[in-house]
C-alpha atoms as a PDB file:
ATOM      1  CA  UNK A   1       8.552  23.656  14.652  1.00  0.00           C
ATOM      2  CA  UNK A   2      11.790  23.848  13.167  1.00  0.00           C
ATOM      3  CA  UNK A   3      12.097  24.394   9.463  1.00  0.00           C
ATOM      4  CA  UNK A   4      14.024  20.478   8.920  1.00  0.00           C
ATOM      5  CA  UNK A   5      11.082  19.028  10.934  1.00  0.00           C
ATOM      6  CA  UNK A   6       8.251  21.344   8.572  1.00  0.00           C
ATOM      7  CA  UNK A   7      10.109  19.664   5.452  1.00  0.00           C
ATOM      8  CA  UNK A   8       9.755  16.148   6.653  1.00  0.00           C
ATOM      9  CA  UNK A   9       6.184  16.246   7.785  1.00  0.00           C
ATOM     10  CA  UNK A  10       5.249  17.746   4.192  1.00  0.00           C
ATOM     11  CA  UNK A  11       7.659  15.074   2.326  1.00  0.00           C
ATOM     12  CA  UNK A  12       5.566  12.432   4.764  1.00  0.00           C
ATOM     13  CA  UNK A  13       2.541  13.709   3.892  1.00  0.00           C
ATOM     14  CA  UNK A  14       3.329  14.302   0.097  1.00  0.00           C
ATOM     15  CA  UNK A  15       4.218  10.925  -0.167  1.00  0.00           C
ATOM     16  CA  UNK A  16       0.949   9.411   1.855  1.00  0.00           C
ATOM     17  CA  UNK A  17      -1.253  11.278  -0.745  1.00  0.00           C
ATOM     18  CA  UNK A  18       0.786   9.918  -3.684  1.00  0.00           C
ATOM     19  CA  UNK A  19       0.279   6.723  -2.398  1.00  0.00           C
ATOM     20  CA  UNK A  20      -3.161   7.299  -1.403  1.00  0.00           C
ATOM     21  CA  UNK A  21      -4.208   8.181  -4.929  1.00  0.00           C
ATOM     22  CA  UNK A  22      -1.617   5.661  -6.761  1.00  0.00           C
ATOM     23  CA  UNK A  23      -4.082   2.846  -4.600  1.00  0.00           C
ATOM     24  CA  UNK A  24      -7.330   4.538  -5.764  1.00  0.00           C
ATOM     25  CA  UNK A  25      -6.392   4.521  -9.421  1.00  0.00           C
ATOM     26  CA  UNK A  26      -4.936   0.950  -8.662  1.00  0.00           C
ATOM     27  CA  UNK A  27      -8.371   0.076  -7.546  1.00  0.00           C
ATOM     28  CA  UNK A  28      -9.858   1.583 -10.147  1.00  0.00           C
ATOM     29  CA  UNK A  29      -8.577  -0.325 -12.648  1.00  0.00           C
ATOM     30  CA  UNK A  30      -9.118  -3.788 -11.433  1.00  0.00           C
ATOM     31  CA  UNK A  31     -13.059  -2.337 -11.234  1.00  0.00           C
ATOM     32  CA  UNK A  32     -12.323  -2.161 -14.715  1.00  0.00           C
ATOM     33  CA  UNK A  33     -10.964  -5.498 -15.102  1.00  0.00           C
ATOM     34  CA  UNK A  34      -7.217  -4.140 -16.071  1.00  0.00           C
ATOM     35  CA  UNK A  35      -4.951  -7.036 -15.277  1.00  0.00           C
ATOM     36  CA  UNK A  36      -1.811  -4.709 -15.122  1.00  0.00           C
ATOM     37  CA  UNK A  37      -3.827  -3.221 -11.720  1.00  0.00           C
ATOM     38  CA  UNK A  38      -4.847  -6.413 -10.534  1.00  0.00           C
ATOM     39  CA  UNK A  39      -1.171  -7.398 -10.760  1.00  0.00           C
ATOM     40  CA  UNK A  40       0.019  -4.647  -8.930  1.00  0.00           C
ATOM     41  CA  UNK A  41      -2.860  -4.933  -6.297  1.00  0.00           C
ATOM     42  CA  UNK A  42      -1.999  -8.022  -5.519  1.00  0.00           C
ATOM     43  CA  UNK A  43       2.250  -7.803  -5.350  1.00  0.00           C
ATOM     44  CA  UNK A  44       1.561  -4.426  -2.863  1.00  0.00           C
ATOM     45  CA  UNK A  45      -0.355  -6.298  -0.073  1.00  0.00           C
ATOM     46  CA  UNK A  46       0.479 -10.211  -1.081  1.00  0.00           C
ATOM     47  CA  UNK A  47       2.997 -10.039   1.310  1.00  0.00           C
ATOM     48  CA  UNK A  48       0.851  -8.165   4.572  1.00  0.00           C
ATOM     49  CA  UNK A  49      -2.197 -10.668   3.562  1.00  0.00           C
ATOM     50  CA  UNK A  50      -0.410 -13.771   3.824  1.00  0.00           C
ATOM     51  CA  UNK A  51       0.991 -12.761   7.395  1.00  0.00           C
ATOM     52  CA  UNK A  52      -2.222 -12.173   8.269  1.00  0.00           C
ATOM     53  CA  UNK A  53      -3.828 -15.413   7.048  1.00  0.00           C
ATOM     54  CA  UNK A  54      -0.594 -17.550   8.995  1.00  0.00           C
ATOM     55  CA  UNK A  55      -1.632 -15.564  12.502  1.00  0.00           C
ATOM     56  CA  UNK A  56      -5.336 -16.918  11.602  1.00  0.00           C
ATOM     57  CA  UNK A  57      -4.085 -20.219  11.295  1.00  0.00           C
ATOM     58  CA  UNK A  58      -1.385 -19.806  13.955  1.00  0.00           C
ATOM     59  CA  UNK A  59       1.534 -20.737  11.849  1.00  0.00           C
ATOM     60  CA  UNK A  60       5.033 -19.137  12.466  1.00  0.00           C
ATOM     61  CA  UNK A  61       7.033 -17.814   9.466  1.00  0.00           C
ATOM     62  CA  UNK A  62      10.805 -17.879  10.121  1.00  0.00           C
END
């Protein structure tokens, strides 16, 4: 593997334990009751959730 292509699969996977543990102390806190986390919870996946929901109810989003 070339040494630009080592650098990007380390950034990637930097990045997708960041995020990994920024989510676990996310749901931490609303286990906790924090409303700040519970805030942030639900602006990260309000978006993905509510696509899901419309395919459920087959309704098209333009």
């Amino acid at each position: 593997m070339k040494p630009f292509k080592k650098t990007i699969v380390f950034k990637i996977e930097y990045l997708h334990t960041f995020m990994q543990q920024t989510t676990n102390q996310i749901i931490e806190g609303c286990k906790k009751g924090d409303k700040k986390s519970q805030v942030q919870l639900y602006t990260n996946y309000c978006d993905a959730m509510f696509a899901i929901a419309c395919r459920y109810k087959k309704i098209r989003i333009k």
